[in-house]
C-alpha atoms as a PDB file:
ATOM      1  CA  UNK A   1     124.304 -28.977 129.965  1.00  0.00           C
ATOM      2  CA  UNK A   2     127.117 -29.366 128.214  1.00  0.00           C
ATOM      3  CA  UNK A   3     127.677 -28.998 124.376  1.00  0.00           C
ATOM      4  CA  UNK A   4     129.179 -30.836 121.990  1.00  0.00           C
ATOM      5  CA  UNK A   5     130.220 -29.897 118.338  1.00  0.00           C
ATOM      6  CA  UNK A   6     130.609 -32.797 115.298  1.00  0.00           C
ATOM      7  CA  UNK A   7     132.732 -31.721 112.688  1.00  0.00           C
ATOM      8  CA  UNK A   8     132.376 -34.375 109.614  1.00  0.00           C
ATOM      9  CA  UNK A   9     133.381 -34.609 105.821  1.00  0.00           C
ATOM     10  CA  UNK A  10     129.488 -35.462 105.976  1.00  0.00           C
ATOM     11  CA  UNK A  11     127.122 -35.391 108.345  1.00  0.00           C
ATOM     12  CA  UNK A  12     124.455 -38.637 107.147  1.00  0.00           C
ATOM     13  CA  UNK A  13     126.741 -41.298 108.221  1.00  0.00           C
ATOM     14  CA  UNK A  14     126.420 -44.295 110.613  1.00  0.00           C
ATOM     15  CA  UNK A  15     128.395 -43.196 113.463  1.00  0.00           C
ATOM     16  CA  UNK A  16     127.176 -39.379 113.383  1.00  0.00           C
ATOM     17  CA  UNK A  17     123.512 -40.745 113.587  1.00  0.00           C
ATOM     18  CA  UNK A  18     124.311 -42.971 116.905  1.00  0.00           C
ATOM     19  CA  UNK A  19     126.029 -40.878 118.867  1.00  0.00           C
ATOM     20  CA  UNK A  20     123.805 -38.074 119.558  1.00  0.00           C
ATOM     21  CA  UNK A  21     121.472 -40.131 121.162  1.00  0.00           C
ATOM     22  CA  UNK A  22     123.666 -42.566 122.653  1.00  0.00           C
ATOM     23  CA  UNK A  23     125.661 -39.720 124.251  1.00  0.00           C
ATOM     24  CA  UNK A  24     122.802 -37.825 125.386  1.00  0.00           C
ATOM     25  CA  UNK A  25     121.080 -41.197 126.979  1.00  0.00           C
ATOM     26  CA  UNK A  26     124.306 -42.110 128.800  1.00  0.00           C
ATOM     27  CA  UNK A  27     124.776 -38.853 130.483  1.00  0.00           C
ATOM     28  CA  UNK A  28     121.159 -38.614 131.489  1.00  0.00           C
ATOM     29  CA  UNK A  29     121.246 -35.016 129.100  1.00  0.00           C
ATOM     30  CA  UNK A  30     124.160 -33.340 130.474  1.00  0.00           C
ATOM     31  CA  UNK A  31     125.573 -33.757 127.287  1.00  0.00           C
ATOM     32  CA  UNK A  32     124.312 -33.357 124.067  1.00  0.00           C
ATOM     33  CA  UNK A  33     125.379 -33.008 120.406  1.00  0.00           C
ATOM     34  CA  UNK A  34     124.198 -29.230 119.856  1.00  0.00           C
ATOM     35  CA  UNK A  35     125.956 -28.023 116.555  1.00  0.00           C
ATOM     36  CA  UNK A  36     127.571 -29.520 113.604  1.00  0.00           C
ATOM     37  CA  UNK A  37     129.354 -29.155 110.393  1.00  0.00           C
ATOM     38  CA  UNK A  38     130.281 -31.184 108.070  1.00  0.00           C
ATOM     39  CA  UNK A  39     132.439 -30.262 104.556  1.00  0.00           C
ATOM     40  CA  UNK A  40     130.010 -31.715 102.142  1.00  0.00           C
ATOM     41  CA  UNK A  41     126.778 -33.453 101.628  1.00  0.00           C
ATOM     42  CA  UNK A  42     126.290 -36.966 101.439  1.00  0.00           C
ATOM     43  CA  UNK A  43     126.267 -38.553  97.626  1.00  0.00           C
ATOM     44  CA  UNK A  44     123.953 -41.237  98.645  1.00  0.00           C
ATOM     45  CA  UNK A  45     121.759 -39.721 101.878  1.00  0.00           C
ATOM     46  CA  UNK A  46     120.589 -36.953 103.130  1.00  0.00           C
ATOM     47  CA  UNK A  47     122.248 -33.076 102.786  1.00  0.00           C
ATOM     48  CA  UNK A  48     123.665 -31.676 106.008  1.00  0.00           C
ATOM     49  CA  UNK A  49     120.500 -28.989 106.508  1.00  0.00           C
ATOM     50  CA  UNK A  50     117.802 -31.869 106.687  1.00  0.00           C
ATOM     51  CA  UNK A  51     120.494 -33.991 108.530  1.00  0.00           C
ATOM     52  CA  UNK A  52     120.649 -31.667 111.352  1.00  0.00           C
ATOM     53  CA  UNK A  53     116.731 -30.031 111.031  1.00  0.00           C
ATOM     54  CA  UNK A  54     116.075 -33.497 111.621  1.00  0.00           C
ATOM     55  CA  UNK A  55     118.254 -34.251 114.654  1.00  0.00           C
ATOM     56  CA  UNK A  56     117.630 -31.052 116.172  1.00  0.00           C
ATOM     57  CA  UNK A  57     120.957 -29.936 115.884  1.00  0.00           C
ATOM     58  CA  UNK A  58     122.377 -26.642 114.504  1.00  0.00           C
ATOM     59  CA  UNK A  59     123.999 -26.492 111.248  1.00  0.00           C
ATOM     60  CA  UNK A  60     127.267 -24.174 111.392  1.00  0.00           C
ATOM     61  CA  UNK A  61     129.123 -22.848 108.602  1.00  0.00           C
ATOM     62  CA  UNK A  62     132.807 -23.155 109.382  1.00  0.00           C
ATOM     63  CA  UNK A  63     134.760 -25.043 111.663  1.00  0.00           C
ATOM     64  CA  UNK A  64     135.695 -22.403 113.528  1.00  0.00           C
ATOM     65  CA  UNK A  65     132.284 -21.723 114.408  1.00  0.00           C
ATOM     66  CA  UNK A  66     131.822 -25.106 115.883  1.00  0.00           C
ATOM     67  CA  UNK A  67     134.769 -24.896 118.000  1.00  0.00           C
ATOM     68  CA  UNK A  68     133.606 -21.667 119.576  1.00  0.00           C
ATOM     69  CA  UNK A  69     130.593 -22.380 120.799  1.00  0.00           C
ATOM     70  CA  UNK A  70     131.181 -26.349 121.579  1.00  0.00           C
ATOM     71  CA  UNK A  71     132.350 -27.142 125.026  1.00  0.00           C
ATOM     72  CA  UNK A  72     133.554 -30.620 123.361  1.00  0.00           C
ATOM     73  CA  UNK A  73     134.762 -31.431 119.897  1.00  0.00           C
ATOM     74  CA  UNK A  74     134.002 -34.974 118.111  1.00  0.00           C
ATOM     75  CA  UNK A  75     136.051 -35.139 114.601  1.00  0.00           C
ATOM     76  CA  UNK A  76     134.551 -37.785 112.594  1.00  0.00           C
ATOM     77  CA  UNK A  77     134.687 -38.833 108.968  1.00  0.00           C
ATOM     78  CA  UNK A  78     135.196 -42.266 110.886  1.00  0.00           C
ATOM     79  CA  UNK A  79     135.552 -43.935 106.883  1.00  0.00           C
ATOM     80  CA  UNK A  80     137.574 -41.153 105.372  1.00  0.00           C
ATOM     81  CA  UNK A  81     140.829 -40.539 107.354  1.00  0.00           C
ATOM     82  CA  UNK A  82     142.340 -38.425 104.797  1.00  0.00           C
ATOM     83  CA  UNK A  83     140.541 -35.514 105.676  1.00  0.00           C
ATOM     84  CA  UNK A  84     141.372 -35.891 109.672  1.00  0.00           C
ATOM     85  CA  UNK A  85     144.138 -33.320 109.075  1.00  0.00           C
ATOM     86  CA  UNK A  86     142.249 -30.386 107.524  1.00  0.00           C
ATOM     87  CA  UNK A  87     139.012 -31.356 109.610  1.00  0.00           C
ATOM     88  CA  UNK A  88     141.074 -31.616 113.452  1.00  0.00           C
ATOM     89  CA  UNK A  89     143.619 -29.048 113.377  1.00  0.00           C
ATOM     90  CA  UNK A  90     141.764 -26.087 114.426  1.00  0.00           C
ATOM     91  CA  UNK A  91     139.776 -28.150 116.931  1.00  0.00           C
ATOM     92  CA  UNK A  92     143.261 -29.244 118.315  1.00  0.00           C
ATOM     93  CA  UNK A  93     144.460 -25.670 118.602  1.00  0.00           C
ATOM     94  CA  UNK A  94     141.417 -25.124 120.670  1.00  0.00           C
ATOM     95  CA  UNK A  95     142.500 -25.942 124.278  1.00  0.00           C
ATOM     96  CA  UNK A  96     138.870 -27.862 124.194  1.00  0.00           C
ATOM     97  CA  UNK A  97     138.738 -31.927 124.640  1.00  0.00           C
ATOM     98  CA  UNK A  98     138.757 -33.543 121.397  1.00  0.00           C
ATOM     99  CA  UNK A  99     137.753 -36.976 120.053  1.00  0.00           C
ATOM    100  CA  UNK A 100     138.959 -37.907 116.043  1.00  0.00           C
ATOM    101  CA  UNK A 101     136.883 -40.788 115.405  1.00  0.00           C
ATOM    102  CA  UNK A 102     138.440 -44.222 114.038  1.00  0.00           C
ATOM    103  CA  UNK A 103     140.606 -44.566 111.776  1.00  0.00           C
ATOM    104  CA  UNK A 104     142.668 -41.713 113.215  1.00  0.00           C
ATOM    105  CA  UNK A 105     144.609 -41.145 110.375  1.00  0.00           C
ATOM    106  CA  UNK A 106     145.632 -41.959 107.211  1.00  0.00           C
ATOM    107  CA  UNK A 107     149.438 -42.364 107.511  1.00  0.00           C
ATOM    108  CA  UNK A 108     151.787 -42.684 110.938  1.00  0.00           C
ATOM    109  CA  UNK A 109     152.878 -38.696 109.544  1.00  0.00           C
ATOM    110  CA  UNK A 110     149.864 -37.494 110.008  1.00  0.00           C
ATOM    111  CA  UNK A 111     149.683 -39.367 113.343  1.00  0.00           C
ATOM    112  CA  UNK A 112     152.260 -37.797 114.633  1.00  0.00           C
ATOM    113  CA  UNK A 113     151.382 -34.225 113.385  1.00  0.00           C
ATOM    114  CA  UNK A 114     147.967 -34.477 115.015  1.00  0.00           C
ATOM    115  CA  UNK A 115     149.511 -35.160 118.263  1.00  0.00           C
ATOM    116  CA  UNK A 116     152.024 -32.940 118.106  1.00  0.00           C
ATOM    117  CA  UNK A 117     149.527 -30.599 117.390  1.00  0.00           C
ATOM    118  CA  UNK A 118     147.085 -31.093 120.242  1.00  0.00           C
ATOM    119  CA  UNK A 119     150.029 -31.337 122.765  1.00  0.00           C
ATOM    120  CA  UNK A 120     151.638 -27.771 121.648  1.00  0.00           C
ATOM    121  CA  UNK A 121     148.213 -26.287 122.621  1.00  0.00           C
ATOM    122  CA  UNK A 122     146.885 -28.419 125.248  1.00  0.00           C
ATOM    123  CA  UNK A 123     144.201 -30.342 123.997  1.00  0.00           C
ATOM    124  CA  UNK A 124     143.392 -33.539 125.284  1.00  0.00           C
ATOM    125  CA  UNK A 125     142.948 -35.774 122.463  1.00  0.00           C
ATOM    126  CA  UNK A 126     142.405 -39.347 122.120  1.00  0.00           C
ATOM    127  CA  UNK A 127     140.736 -41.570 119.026  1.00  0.00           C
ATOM    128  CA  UNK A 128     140.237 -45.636 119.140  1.00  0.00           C
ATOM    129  CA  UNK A 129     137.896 -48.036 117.685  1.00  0.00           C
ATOM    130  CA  UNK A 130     135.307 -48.989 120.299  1.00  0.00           C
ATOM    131  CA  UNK A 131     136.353 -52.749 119.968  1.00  0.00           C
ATOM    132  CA  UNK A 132     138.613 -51.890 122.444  1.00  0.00           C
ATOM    133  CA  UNK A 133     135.929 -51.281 124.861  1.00  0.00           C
ATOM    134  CA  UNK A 134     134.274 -54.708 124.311  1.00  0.00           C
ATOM    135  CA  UNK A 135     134.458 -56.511 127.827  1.00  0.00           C
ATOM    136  CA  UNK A 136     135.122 -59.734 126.900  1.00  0.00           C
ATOM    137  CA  UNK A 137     138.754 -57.703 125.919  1.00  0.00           C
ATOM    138  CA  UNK A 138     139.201 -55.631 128.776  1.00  0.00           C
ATOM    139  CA  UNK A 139     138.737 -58.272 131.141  1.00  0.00           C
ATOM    140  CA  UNK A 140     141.462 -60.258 129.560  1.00  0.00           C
ATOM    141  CA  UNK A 141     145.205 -60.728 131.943  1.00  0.00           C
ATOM    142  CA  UNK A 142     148.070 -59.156 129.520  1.00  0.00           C
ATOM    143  CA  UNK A 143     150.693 -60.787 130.670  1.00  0.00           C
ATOM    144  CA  UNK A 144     152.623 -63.617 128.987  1.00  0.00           C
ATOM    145  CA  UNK A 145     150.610 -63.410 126.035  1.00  0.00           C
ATOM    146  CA  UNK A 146     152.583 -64.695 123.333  1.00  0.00           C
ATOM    147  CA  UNK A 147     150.422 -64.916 120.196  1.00  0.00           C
ATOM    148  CA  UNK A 148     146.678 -63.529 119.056  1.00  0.00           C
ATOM    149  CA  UNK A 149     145.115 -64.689 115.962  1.00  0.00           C
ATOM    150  CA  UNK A 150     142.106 -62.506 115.375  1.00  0.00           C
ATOM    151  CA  UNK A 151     139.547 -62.398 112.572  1.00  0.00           C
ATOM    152  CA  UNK A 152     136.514 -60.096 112.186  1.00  0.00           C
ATOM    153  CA  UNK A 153     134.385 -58.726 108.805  1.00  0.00           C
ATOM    154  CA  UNK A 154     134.844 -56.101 106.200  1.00  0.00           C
ATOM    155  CA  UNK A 155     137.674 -54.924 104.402  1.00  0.00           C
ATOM    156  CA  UNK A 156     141.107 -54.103 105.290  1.00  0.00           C
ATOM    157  CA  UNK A 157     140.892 -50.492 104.018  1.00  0.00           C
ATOM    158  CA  UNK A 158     138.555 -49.704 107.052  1.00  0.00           C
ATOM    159  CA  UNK A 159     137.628 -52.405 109.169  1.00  0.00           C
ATOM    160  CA  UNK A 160     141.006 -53.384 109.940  1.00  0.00           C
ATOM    161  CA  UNK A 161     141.386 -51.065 112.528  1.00  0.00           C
ATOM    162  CA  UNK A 162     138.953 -52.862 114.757  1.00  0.00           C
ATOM    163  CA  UNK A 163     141.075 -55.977 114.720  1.00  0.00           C
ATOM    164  CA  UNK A 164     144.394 -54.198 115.051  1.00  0.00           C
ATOM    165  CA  UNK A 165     143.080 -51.741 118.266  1.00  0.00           C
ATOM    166  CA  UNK A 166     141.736 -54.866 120.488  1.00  0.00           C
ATOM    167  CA  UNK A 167     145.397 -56.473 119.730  1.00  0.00           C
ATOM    168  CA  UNK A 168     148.036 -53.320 120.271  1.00  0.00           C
ATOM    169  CA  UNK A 169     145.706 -52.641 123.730  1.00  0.00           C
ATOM    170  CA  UNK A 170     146.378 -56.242 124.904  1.00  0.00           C
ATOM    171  CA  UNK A 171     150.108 -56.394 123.180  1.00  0.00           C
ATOM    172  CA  UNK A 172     151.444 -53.212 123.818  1.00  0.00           C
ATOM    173  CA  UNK A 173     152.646 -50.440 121.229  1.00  0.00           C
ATOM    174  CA  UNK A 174     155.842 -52.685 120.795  1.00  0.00           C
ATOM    175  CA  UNK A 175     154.931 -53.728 117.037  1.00  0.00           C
ATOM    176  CA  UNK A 176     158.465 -54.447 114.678  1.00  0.00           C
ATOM    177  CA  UNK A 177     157.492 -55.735 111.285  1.00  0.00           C
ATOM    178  CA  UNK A 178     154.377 -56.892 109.417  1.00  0.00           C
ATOM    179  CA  UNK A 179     153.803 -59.323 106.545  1.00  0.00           C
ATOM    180  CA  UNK A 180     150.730 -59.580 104.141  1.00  0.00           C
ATOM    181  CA  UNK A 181     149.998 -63.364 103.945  1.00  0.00           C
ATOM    182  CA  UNK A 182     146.158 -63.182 102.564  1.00  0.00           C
ATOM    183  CA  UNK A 183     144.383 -63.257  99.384  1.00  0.00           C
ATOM    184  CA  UNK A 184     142.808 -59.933  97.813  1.00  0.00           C
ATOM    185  CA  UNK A 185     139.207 -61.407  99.242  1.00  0.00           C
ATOM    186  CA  UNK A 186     140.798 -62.287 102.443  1.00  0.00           C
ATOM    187  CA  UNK A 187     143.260 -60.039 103.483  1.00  0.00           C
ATOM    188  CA  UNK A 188     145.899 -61.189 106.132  1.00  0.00           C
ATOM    189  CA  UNK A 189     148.087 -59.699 108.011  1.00  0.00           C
ATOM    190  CA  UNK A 190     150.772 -61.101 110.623  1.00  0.00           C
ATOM    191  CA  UNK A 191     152.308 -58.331 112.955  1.00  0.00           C
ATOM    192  CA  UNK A 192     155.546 -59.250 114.735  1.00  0.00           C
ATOM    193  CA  UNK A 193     156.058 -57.500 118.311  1.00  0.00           C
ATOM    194  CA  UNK A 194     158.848 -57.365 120.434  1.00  0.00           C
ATOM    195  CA  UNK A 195     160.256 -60.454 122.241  1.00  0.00           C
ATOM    196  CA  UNK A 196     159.389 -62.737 119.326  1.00  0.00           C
ATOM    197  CA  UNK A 197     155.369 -62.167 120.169  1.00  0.00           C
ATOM    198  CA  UNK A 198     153.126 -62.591 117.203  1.00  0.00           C
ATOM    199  CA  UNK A 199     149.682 -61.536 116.187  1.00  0.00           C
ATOM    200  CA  UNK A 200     147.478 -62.260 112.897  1.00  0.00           C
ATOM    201  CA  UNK A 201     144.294 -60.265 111.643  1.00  0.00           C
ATOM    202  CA  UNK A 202     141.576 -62.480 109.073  1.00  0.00           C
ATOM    203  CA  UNK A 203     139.140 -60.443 107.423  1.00  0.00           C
ATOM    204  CA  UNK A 204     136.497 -63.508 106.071  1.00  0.00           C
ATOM    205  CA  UNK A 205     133.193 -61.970 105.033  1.00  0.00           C
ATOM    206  CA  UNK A 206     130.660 -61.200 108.245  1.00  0.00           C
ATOM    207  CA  UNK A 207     132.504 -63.373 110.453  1.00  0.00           C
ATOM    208  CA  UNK A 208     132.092 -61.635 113.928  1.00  0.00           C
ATOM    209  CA  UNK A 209     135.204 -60.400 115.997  1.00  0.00           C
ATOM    210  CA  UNK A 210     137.141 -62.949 117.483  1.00  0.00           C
ATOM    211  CA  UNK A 211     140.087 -63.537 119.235  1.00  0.00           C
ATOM    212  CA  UNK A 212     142.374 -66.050 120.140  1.00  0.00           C
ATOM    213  CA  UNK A 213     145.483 -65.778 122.692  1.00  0.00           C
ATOM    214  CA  UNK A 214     147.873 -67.670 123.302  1.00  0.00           C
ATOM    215  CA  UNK A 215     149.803 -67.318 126.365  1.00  0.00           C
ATOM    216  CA  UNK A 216     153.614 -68.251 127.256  1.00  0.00           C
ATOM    217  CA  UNK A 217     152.457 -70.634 130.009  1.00  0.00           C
ATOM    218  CA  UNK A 218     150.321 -72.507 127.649  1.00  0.00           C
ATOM    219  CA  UNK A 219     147.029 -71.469 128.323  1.00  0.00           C
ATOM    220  CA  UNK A 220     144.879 -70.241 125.846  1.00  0.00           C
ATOM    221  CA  UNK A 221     141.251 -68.555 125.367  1.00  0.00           C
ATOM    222  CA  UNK A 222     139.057 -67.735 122.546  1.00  0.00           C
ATOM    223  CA  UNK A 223     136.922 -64.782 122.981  1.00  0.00           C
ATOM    224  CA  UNK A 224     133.779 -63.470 121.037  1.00  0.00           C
ATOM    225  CA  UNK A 225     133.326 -59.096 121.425  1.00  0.00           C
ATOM    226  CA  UNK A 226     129.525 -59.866 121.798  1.00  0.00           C
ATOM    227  CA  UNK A 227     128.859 -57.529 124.282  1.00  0.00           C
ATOM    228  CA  UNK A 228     127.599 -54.109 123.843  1.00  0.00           C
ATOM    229  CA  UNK A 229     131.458 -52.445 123.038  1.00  0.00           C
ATOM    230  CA  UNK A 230     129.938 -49.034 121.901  1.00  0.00           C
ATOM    231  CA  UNK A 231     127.803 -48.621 124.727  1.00  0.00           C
ATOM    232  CA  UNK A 232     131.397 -48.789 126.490  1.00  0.00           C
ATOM    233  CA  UNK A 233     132.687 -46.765 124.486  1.00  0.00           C
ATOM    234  CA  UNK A 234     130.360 -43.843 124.551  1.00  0.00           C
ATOM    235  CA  UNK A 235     130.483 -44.258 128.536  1.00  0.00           C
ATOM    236  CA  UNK A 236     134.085 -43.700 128.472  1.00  0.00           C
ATOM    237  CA  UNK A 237     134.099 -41.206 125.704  1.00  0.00           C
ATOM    238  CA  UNK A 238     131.857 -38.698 127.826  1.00  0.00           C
ATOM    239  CA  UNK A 239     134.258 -39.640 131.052  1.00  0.00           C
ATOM    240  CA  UNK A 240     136.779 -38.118 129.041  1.00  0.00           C
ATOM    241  CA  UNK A 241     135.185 -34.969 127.971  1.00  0.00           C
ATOM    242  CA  UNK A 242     134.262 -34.374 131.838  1.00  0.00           C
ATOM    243  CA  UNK A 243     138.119 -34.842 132.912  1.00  0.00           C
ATOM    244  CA  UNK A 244     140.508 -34.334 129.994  1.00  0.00           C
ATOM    245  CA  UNK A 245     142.080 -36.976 130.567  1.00  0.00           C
ATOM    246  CA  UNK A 246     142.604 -39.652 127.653  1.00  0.00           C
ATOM    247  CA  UNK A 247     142.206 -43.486 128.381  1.00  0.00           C
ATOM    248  CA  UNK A 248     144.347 -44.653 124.996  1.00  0.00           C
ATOM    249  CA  UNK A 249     147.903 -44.222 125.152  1.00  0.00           C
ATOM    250  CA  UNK A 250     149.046 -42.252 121.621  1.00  0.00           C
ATOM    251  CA  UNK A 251     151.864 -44.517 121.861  1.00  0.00           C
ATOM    252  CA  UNK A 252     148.916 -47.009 120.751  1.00  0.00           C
ATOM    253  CA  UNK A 253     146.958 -44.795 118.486  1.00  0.00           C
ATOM    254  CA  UNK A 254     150.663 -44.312 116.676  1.00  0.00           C
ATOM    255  CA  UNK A 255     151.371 -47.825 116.336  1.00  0.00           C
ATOM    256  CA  UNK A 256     148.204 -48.738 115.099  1.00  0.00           C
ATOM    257  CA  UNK A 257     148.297 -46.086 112.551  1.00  0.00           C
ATOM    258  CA  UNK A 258     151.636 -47.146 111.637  1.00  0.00           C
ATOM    259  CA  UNK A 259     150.555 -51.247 111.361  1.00  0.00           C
ATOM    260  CA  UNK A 260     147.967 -50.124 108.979  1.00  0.00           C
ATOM    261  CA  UNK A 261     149.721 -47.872 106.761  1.00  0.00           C
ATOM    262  CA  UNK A 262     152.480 -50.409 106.491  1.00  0.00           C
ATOM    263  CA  UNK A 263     150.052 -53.294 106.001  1.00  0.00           C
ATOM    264  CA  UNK A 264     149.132 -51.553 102.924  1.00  0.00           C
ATOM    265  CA  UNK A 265     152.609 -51.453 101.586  1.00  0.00           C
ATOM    266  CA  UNK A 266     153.367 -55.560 102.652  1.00  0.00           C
ATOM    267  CA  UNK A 267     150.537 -56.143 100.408  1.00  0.00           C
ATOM    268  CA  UNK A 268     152.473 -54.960  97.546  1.00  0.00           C
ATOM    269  CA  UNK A 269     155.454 -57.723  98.352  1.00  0.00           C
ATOM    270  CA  UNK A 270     153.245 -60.741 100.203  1.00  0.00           C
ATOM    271  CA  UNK A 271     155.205 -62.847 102.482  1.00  0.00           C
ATOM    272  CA  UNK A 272     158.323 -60.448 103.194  1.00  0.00           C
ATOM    273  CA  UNK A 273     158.550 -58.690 106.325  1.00  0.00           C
ATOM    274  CA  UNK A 274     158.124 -55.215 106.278  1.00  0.00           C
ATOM    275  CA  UNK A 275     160.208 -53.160 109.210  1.00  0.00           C
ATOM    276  CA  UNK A 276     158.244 -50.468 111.173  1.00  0.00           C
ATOM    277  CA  UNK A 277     159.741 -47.719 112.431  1.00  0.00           C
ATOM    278  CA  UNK A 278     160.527 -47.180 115.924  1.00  0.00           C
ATOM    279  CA  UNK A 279     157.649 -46.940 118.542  1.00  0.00           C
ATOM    280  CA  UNK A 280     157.241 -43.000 120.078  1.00  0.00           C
END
C-alpha cells in the first residue's frame, strides 16, 4: 500500500474530508491517506487531533515529517492560496509526486516560483480544479472554438477558478487581456485569447456550471458539468501518483493563475482591458 501525506493550513475542511475515502475506494486500498498535518486548527470545526483520531490518520508535527514518511504529497488549503508557498516548498524539494490543491496560488509570482521549484528538484507537480475532469468537458472537439460564455456559483475570490480551468483546458494557455464587466454581486469577467477568441465567466448565485461554445464554423453547444467531475478527478489524481507524470500543462496552471490575479486588478478599473503578461 501506498501512503499518502496531506499537508493543510487546517485539516476539518471539505476537500480534506473527501478525499481519503474517495482515494482509498478508487484504488481498491492501494492508496490511502496515512498521515497529516495541518498549520492550525479550524476556527469553526474540529482541531486537527480529533480530525485525524477520527479518520484514522496520523497526526504529524512538521512538514518535514510528512514528507518523509509519505510516498505521495497532497498540499491543500484548497480556499487559502496564500499559504501554498510556505505549505509546498519542502514537499517540492522532495523528489516525491506532489498535488497543490485548487487555487494553486495566490499570484502568477508565486506560480512561477512553485514550478520552478518542483522542476529544480524533480518533483512532478500538477494542481487543477476538478471541473476540468467533468466529461461533458473533456469530450468536447477544441478546435475552431471561437467564444465560451460560462457561468457557475460562488464568489470570484474562490470559485472562479472552476470556471476559468474548464475554459484555458478547452482554449489553450494563449490568454492576452481581461476586463471586469460585472456588478460586486455578480462578478464578470471577459478574457481575450489569442486570434481575437473570447471567453466570459458569470458568477449568479447557485447557478450550476455551464458552458457555452461557440465555434468558428457556426456551430454551437451548451453543456451542463453534471456528471460526477471529482470522481474523475480523484481517478486521475492517483494515475498520477503511480507514474509521475502530470496531465495539466503548467503552461495552464500559469495562465489561470495569472487570469485570476489580474481579474482582481480589472475590477478596480471595470470595462478597460487589462494586458497579461506573456504566456511561459
Amino acid at each position: 500500500m501506498k501512503k499518502i501525506g496531506f499537508i493543510d493550513y487546517f485539516l476539518d475542511e471539505w476537500h480534506a474530508n473527501k478525499y481519503p475515502e474517495w482515494i482509498e475506494t478508487a484504488t481498491g486500498g492501494a492508496m490511502k491517506v496515512a498521515y497529516a498535518y495541518g498549520k492550525k486548527d479550524s476556527d469553526t470545526g474540529l482541531d486537527n487531533a480529533t480530525w485525524c483520531r477520527n479518520k484514522g490518520i496520523e497526526l504529524l508535527g512538521s512538514i518535514e515529517e510528512v514528507v518523509e514518511k509519505s510516498d505521495y504529497l497532497i498540499v491543500l488549503s484548497p480556499d487559502y492560496p496564500e499559504f501554498h508557498e510556505e505549505l509546498a516548498m519542502i514537499p517540492l524539494q522532495s523528489g516525491k509526486p506532489t498535488y497543490v490543491d485548487k487555487t494553486f496560488a495566490p499570484d502568477r509570482k508565486t506560480a512561477l516560483l512553485l514550478f520552478e521549484t518542483a522542476h529544480k528538484h524533480g518533483t512532478p507537480l500538477y494542481s487543477s480544479s476538478a471541473l476540468r475532469f467533468a466529461t461533458e468537458y473533456s469530450a468536447v472537439d477544441r478546435s475552431g472554438i471561437d467564444t465560451i460564455v460560462s457561468f457557475g456559483p460562488g464568489k470570484y475570490d474562490n470559485y472562479s477558478i472552476h470556471q476559468i480551468e474548464p475554459i484555458v483546458s478547452l482554449m489553450g494557455s494563449e490568454a492576452e487581456r481581461v476586463m471586469f464587466t460585472g456588478t460586486e454581486k455578480s462578478p464578470s469577467l471577459l478574457i481575450g485569447f489569442s486570434g481575437g477568441r473570447q471567453a466570459e465567466i458569470h458568477h449568479f448565485g447557485n447557478v450550476p456550471f455551464t458552458l457555452a461554445i461557440n465555434y468558428e464554423s457556426g456551430k454551437s453547444s451548451i453543456l451542463k458539468a453534471e456528471s460526477n467531475f471529482f470522481g474523475e478527478f480523484v481517478k486521475d489524481l492517483t494515475a498520477f501518483f503511480e507514474s509521475g507524470k502530470p496531465t495539466v500543462d503548467s503552461a495552464e496552471t500559469i495562465a489561470i493563475i495569472t487570469i485570476i490575479e489580474y481579474g482582481f486588478k480589472a475590477a478596480q478599473t471595470p470595462y478597460q482591458w487589462i494586458e497579461l503578461p506573456k504566456s511561459v
